[in-house]
PDB file of N, CA and C in Angstrom:
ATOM      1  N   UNK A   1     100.420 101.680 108.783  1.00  0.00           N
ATOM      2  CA  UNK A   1      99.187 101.738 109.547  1.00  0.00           C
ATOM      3  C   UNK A   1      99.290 102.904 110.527  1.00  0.00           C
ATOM      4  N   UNK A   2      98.205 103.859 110.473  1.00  0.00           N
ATOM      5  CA  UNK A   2      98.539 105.017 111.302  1.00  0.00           C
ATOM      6  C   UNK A   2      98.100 104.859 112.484  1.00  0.00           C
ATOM      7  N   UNK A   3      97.039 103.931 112.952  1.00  0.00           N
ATOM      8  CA  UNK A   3      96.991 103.620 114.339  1.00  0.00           C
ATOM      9  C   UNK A   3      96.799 102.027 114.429  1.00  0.00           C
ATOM     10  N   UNK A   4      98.479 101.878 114.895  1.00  0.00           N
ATOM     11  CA  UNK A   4      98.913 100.505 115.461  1.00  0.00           C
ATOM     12  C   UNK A   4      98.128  99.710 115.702  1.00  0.00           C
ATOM     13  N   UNK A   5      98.074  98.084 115.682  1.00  0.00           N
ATOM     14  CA  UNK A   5      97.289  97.377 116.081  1.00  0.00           C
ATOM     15  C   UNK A   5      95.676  98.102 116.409  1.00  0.00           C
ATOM     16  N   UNK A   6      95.271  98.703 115.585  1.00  0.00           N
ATOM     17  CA  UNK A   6      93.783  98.784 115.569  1.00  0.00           C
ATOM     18  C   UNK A   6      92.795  98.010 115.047  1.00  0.00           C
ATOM     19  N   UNK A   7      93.025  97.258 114.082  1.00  0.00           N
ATOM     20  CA  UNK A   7      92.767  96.080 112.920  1.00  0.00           C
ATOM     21  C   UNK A   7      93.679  94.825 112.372  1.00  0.00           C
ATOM     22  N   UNK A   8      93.427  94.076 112.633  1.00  0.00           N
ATOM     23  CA  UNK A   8      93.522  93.305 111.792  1.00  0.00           C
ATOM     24  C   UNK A   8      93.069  92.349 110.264  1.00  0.00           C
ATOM     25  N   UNK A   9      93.805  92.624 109.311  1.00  0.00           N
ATOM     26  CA  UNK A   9      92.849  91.872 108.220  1.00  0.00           C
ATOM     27  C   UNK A   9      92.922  90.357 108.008  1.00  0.00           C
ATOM     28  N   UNK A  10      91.509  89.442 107.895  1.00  0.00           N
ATOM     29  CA  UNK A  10      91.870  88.426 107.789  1.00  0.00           C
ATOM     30  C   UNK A  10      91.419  87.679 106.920  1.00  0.00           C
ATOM     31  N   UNK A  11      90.870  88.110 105.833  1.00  0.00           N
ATOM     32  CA  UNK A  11      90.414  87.899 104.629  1.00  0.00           C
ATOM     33  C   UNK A  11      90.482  89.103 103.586  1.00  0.00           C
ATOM     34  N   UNK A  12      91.015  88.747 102.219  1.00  0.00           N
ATOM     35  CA  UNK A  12      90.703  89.867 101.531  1.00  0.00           C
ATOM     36  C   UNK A  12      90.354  88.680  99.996  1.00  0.00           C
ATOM     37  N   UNK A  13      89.126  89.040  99.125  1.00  0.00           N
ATOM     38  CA  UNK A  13      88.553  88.407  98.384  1.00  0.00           C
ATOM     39  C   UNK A  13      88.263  88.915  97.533  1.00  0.00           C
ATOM     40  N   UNK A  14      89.063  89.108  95.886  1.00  0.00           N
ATOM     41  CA  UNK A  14      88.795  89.836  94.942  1.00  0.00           C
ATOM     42  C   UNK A  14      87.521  89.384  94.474  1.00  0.00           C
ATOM     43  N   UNK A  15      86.525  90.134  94.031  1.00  0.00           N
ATOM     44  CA  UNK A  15      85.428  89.555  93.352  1.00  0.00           C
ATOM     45  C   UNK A  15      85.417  89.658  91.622  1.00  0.00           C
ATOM     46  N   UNK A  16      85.662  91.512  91.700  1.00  0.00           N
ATOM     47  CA  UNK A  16      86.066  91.407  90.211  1.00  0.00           C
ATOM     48  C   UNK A  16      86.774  92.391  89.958  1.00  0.00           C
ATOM     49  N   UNK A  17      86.768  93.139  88.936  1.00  0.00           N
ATOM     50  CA  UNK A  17      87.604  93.973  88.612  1.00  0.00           C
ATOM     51  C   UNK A  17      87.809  95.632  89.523  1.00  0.00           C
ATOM     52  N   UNK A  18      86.674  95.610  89.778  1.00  0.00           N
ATOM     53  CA  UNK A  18      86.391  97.172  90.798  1.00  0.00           C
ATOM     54  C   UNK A  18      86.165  96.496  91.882  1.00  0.00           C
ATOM     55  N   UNK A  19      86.045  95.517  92.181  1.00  0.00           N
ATOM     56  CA  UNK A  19      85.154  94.733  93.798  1.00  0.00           C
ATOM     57  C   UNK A  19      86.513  94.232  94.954  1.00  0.00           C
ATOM     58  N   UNK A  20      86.429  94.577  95.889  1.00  0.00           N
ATOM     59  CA  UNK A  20      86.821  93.550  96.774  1.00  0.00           C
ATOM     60  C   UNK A  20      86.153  93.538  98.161  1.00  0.00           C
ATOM     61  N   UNK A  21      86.341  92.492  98.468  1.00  0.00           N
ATOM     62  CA  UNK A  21      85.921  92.133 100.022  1.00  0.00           C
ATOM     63  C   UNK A  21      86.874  91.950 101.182  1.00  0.00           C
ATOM     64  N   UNK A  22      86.854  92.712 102.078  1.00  0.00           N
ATOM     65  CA  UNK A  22      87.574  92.415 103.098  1.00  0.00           C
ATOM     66  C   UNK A  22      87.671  92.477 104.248  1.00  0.00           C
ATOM     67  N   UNK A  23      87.789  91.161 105.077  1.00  0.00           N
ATOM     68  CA  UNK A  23      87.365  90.998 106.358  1.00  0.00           C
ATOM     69  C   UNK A  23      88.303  91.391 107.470  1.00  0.00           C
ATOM     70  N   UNK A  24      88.216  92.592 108.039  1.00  0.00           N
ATOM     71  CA  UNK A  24      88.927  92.450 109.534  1.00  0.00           C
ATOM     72  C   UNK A  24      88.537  92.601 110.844  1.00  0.00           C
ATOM     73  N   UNK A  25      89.221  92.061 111.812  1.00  0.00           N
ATOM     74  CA  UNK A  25      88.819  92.100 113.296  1.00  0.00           C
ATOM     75  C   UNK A  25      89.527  93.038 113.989  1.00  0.00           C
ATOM     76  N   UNK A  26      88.830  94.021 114.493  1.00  0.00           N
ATOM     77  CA  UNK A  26      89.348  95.094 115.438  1.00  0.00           C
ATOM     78  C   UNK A  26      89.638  94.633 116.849  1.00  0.00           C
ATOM     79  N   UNK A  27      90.421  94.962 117.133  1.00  0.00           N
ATOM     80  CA  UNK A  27      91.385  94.808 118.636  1.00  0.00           C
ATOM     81  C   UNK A  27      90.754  95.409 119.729  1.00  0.00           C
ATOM     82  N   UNK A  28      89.826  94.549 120.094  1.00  0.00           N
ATOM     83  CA  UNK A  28      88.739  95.103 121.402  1.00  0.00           C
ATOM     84  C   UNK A  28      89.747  95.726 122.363  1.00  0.00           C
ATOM     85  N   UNK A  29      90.876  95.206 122.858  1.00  0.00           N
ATOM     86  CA  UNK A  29      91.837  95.882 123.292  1.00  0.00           C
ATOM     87  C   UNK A  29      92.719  97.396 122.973  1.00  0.00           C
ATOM     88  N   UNK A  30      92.405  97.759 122.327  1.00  0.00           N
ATOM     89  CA  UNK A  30      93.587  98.762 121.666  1.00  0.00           C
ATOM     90  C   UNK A  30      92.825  99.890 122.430  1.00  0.00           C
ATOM     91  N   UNK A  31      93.971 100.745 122.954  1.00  0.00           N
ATOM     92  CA  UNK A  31      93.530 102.058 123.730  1.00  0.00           C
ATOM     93  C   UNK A  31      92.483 102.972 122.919  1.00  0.00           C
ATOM     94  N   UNK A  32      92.105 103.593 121.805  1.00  0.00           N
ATOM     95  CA  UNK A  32      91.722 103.954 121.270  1.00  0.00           C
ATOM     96  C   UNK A  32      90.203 103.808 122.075  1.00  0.00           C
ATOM     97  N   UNK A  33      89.887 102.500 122.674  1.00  0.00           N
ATOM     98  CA  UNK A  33      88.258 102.186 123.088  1.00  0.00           C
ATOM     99  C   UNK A  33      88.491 102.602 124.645  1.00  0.00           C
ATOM    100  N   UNK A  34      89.556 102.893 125.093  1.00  0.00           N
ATOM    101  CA  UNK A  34      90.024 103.650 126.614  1.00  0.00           C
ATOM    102  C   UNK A  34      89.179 104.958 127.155  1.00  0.00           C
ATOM    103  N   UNK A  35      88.586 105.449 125.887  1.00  0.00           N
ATOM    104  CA  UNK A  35      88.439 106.796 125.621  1.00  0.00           C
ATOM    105  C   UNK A  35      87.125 107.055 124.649  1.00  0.00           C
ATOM    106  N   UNK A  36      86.565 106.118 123.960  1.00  0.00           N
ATOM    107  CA  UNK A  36      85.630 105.860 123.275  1.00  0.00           C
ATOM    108  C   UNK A  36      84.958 105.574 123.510  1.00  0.00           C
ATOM    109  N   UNK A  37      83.726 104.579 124.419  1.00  0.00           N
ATOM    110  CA  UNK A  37      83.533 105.649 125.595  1.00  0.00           C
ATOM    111  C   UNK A  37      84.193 104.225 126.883  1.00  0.00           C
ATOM    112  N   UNK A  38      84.641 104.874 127.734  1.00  0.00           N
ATOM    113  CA  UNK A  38      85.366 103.294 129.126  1.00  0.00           C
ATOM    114  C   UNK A  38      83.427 102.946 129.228  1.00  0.00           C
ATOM    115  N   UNK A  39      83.709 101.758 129.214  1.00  0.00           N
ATOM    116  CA  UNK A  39      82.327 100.940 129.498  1.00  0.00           C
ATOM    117  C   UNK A  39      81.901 100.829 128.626  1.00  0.00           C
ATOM    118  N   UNK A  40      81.534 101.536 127.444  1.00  0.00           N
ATOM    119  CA  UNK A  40      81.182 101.258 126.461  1.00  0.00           C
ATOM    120  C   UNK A  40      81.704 101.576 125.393  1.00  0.00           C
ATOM    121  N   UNK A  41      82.393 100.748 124.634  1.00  0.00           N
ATOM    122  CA  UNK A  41      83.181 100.804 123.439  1.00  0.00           C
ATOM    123  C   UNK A  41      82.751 100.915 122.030  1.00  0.00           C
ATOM    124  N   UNK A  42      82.816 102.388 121.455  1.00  0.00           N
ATOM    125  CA  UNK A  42      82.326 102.680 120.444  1.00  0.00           C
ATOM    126  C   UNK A  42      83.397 102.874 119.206  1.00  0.00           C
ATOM    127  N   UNK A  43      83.678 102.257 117.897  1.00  0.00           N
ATOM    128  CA  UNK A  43      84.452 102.226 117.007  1.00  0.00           C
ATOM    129  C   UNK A  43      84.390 104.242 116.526  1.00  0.00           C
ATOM    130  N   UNK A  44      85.730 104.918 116.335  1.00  0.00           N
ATOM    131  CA  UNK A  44      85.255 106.053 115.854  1.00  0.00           C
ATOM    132  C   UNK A  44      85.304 106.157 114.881  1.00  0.00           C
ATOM    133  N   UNK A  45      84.686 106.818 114.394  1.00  0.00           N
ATOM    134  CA  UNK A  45      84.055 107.388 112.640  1.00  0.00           C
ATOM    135  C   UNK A  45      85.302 107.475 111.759  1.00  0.00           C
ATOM    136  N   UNK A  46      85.993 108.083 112.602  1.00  0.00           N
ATOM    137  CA  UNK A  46      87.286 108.458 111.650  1.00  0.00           C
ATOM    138  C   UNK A  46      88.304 107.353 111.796  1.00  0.00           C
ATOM    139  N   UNK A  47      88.303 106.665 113.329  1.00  0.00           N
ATOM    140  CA  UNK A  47      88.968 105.409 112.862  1.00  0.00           C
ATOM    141  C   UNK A  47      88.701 104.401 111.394  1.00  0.00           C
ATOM    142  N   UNK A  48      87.187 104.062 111.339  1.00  0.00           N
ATOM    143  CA  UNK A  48      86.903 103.448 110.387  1.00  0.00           C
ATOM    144  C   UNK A  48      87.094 103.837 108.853  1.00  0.00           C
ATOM    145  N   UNK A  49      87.211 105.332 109.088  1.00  0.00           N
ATOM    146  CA  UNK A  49      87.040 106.070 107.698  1.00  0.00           C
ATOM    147  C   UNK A  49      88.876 105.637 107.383  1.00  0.00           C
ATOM    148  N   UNK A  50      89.719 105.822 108.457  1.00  0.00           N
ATOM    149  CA  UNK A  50      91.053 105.639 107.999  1.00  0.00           C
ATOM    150  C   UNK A  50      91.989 104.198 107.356  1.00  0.00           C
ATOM    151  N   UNK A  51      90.681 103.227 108.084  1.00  0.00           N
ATOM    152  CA  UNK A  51      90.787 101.796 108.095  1.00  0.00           C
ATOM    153  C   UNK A  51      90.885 101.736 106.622  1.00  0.00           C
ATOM    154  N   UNK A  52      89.545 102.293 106.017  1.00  0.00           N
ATOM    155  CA  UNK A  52      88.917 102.143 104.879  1.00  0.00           C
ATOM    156  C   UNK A  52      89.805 102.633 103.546  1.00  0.00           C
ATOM    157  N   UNK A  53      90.706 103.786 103.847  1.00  0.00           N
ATOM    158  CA  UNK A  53      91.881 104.617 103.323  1.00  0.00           C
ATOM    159  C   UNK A  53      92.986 103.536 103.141  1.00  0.00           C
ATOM    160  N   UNK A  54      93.409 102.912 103.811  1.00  0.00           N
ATOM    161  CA  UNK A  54      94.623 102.111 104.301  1.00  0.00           C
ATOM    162  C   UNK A  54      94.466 100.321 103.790  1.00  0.00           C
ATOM    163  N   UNK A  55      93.164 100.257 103.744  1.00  0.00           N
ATOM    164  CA  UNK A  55      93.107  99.108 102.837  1.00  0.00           C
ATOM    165  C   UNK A  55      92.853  99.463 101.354  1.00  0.00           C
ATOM    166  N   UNK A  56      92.117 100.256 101.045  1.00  0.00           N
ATOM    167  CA  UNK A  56      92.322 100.578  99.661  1.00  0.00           C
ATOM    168  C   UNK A  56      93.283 101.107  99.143  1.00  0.00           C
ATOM    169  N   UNK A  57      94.509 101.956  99.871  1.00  0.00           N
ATOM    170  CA  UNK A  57      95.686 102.168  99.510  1.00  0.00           C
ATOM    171  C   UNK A  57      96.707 100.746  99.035  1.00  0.00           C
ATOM    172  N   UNK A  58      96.159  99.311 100.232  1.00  0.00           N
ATOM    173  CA  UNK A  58      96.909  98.361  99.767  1.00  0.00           C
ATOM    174  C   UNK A  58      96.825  97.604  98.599  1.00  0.00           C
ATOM    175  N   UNK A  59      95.605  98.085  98.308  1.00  0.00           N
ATOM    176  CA  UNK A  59      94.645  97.565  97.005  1.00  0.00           C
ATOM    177  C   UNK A  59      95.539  98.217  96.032  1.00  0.00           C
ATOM    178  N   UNK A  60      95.433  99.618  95.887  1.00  0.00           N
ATOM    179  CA  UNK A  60      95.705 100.387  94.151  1.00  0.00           C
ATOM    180  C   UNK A  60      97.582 100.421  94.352  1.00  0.00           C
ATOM    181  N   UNK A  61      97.847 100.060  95.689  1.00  0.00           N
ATOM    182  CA  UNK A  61      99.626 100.112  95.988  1.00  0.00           C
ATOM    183  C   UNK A  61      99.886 101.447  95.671  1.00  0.00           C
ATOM    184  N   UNK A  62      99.788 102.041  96.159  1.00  0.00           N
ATOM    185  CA  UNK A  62      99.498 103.784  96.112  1.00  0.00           C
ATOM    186  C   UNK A  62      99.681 104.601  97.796  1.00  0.00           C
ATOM    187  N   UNK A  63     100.148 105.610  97.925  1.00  0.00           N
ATOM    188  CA  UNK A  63      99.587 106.323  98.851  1.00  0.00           C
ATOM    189  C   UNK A  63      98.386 107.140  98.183  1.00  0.00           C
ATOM    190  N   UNK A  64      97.326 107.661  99.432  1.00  0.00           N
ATOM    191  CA  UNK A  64      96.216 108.291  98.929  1.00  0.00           C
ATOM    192  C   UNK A  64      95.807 109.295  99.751  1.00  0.00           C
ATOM    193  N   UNK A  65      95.684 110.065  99.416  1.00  0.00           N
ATOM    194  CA  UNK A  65      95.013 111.977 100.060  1.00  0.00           C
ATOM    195  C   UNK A  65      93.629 111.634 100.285  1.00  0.00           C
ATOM    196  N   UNK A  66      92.700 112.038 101.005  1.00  0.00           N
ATOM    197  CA  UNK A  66      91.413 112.102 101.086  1.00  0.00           C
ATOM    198  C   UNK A  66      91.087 113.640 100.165  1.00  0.00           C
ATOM    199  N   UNK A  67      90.135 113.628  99.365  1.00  0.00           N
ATOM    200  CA  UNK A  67      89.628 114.756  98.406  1.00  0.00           C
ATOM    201  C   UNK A  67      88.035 115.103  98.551  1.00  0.00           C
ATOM    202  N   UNK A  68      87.448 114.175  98.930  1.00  0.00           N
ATOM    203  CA  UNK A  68      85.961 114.746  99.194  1.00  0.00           C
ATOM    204  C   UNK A  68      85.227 112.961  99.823  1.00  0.00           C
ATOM    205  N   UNK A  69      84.540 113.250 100.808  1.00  0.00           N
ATOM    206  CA  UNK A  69      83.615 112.578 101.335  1.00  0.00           C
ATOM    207  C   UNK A  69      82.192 113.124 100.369  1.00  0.00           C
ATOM    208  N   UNK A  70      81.324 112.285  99.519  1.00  0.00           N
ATOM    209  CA  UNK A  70      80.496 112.936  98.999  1.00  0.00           C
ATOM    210  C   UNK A  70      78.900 112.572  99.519  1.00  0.00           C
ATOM    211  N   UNK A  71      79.497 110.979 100.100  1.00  0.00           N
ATOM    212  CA  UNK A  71      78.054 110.775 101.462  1.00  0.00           C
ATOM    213  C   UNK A  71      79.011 109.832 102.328  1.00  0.00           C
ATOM    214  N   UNK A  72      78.336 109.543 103.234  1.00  0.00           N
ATOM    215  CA  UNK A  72      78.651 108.783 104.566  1.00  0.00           C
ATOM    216  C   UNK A  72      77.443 108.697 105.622  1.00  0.00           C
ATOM    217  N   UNK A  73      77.385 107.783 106.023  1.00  0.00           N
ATOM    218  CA  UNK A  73      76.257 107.256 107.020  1.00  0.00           C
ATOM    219  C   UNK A  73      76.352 105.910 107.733  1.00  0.00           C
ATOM    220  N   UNK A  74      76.119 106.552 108.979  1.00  0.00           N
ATOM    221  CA  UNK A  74      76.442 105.439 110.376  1.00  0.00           C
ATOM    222  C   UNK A  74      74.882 104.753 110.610  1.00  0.00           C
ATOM    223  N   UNK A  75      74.837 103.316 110.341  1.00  0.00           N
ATOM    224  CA  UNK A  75      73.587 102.925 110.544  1.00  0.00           C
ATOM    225  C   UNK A  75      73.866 102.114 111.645  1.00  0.00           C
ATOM    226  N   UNK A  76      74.618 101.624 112.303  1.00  0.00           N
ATOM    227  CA  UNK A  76      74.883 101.168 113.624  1.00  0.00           C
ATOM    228  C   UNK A  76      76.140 101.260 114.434  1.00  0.00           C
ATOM    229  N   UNK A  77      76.140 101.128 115.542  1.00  0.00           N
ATOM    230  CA  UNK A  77      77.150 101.229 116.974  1.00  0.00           C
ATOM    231  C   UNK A  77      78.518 100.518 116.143  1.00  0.00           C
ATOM    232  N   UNK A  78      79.265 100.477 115.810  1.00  0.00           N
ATOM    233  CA  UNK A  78      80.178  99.497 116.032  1.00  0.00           C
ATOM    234  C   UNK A  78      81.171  99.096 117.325  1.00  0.00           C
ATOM    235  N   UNK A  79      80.615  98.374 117.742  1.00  0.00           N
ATOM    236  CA  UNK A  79      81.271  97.951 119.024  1.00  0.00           C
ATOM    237  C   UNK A  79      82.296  96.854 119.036  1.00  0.00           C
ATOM    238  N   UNK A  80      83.449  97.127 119.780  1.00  0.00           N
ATOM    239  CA  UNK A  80      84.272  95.749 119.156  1.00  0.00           C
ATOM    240  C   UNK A  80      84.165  94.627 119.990  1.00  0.00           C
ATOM    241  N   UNK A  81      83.287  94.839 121.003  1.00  0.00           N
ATOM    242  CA  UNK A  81      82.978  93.860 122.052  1.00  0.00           C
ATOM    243  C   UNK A  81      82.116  92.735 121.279  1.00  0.00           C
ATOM    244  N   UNK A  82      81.225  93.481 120.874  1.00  0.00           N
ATOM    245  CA  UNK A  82      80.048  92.638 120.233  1.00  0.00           C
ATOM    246  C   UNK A  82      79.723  92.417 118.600  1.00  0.00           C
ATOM    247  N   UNK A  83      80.298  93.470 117.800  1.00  0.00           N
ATOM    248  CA  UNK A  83      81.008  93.042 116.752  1.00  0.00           C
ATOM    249  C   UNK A  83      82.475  93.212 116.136  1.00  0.00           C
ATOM    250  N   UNK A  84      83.129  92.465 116.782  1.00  0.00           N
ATOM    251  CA  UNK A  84      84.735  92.837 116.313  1.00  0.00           C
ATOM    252  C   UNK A  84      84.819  92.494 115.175  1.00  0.00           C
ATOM    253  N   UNK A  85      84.471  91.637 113.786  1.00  0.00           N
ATOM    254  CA  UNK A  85      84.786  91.642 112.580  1.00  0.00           C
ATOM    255  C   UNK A  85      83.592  92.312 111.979  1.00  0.00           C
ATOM    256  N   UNK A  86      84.584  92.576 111.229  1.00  0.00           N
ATOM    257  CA  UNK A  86      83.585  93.710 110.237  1.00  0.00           C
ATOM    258  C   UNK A  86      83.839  92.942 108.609  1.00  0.00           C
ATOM    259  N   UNK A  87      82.784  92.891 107.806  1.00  0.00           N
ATOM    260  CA  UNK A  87      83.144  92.896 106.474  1.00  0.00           C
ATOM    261  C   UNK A  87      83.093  93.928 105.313  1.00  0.00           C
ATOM    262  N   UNK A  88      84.137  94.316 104.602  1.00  0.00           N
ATOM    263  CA  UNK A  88      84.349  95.705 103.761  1.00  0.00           C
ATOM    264  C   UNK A  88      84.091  95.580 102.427  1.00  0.00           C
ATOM    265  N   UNK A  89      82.965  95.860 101.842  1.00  0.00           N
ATOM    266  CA  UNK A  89      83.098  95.988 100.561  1.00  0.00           C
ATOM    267  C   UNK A  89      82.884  97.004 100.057  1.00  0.00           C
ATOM    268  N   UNK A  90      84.441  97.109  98.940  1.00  0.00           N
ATOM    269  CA  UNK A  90      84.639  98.148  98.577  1.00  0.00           C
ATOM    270  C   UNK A  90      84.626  98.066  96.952  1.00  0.00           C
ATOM    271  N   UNK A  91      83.982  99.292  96.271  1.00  0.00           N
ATOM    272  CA  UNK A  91      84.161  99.473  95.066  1.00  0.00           C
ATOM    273  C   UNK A  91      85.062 100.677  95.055  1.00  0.00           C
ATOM    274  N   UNK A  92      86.319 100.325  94.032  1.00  0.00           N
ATOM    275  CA  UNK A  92      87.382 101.105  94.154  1.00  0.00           C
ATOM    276  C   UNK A  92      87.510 101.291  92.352  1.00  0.00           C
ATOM    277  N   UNK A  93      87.316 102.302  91.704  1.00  0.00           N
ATOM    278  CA  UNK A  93      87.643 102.649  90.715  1.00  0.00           C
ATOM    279  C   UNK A  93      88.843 103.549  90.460  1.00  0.00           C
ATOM    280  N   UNK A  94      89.758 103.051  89.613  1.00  0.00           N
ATOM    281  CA  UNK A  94      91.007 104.645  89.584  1.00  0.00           C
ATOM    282  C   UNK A  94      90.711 105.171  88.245  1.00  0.00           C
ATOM    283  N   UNK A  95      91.092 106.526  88.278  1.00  0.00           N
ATOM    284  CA  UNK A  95      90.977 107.552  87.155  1.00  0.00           C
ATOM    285  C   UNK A  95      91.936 108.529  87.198  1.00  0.00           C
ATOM    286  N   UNK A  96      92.923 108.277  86.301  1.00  0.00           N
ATOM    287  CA  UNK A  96      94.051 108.949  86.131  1.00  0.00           C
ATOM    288  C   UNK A  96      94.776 109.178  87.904  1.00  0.00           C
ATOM    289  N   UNK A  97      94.848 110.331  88.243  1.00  0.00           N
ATOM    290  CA  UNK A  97      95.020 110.546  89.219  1.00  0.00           C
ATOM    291  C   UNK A  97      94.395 110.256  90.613  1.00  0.00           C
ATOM    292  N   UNK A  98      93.110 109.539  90.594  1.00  0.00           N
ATOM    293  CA  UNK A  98      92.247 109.703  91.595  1.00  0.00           C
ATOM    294  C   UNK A  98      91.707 108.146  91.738  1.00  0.00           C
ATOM    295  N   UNK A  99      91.538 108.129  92.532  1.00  0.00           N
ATOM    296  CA  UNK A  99      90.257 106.951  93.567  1.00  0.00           C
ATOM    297  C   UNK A  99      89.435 107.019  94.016  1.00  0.00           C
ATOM    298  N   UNK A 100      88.160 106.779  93.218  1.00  0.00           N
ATOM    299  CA  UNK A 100      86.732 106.734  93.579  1.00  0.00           C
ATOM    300  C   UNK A 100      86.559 105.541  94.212  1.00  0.00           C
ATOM    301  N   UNK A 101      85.723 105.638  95.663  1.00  0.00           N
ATOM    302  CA  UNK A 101      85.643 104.722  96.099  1.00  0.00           C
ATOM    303  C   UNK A 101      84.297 104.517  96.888  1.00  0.00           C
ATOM    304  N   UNK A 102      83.657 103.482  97.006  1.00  0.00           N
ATOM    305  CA  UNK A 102      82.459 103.318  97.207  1.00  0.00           C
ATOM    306  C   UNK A 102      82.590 102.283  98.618  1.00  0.00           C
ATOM    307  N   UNK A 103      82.014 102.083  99.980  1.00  0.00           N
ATOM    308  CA  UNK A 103      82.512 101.406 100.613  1.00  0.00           C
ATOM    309  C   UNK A 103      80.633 100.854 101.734  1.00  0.00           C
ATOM    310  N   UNK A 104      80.715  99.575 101.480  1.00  0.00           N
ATOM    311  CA  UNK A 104      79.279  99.614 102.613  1.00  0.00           C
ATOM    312  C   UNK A 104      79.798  98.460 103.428  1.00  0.00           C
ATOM    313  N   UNK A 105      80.584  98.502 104.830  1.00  0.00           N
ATOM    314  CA  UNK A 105      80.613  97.849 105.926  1.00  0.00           C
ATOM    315  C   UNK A 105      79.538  96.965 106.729  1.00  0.00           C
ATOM    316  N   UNK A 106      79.524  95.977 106.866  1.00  0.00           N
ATOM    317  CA  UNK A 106      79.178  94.920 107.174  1.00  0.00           C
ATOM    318  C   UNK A 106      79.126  94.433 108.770  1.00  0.00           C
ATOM    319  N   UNK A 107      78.478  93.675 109.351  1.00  0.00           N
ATOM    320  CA  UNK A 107      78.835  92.957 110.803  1.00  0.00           C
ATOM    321  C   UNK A 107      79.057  91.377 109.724  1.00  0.00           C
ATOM    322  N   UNK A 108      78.940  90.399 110.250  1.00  0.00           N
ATOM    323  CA  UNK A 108      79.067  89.326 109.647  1.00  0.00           C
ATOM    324  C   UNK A 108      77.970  88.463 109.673  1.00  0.00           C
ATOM    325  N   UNK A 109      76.819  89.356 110.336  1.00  0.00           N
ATOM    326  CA  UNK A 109      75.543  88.514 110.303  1.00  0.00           C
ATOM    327  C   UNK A 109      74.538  89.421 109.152  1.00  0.00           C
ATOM    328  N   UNK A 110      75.458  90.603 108.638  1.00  0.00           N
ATOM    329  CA  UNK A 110      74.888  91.162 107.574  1.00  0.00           C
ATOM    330  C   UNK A 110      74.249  92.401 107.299  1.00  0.00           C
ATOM    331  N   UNK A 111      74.059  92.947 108.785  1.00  0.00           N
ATOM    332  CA  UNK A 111      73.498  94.088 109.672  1.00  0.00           C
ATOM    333  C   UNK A 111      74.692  95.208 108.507  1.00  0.00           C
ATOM    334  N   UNK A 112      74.095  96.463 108.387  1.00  0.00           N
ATOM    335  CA  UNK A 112      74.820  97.464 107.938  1.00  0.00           C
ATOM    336  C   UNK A 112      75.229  98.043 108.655  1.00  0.00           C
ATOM    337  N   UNK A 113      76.262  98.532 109.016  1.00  0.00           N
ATOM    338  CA  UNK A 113      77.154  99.533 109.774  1.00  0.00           C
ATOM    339  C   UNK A 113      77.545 100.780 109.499  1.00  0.00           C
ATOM    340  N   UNK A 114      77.590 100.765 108.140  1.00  0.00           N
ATOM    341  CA  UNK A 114      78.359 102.453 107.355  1.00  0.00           C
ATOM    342  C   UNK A 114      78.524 101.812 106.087  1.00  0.00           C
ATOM    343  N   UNK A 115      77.963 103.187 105.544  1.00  0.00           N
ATOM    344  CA  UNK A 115      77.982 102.781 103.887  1.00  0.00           C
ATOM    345  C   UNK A 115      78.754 104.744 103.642  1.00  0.00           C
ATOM    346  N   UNK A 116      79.501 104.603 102.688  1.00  0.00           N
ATOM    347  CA  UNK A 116      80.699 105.507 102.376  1.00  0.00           C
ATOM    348  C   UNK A 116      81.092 105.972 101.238  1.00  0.00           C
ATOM    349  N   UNK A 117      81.028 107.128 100.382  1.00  0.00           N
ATOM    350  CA  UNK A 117      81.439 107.684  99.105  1.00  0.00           C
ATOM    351  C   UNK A 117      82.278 108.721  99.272  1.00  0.00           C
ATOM    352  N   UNK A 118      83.634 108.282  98.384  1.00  0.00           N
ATOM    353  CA  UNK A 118      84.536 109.277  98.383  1.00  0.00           C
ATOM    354  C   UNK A 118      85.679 109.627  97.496  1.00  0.00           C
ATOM    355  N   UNK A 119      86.198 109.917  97.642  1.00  0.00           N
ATOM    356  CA  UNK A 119      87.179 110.232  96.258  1.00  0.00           C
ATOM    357  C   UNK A 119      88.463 111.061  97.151  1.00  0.00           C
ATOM    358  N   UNK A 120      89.649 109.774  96.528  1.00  0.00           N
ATOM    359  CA  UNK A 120      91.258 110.270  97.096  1.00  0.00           C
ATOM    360  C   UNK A 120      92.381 110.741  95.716  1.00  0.00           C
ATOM    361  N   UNK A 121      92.969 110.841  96.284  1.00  0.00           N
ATOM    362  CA  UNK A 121      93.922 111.964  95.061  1.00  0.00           C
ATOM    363  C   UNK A 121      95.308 110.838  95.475  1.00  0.00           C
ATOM    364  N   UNK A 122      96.102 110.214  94.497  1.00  0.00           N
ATOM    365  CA  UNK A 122      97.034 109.574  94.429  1.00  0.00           C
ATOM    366  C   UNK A 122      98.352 110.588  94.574  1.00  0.00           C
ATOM    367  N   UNK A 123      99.243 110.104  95.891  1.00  0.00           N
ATOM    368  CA  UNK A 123     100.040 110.795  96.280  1.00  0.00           C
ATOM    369  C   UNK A 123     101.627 110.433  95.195  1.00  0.00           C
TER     370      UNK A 123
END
């Protein structure tokens, strides 16, 4: 994990063969929100994008390169005050060398947060 106690996972739920679901709660505490903004705690982009790297790495049991972001879009705040669990579903396809991965983040009342297309290169 490249930044310590930033997440925790506390569900992970295969659905099917490319699908999984997975639930974690971010550490309203963790310095990272010290600085993000003090008073108001905003999840960063690239935290989440790395979250997203690091569970699908545990998925294919692989290390993984980032190779192209081909969309990405922030449709709400993630705050860990007010939503600390997030739910991840990810479509993760491998192809020879690579990981296509499809990702649309969740609050748990269903609200969209970030929806994500990208493709990693197996280290």
């Amino acid at each position: 994990m490249l930044i310590k106690g930033f997440y925790t996972v506390l569900k992970t739920t295969v659905v099917d063969t490319v699908t999984i679901h997975v639930t974690i709660k971010l550490n309203k505490d963790h310095d990272v929100f010290n600085g993000h903004f003090p008073g108001n705690p905003i999840t960063p982009g690239v935290c989440m994008i790395q979250t997203i790297k690091e569970i699908t790495q545990d998925h294919v049991n692989n290390s993984l390169f980032l190779q192209t972001i081909s969309n990405i879009k922030f449709t709400a705040l993630i705050n860990p005050n007010s939503n600390a669990e997030l739910i991840l579903e990810l479509s993760i396809i491998e192809d020879n060398n690579r990981v296509k991965l499809k990702n649309i983040t969740k609050f748990t009342d269903g609200t969209i947060a970030l929806k994500y297309n990208g493709t990693f290169i197996k280290n």
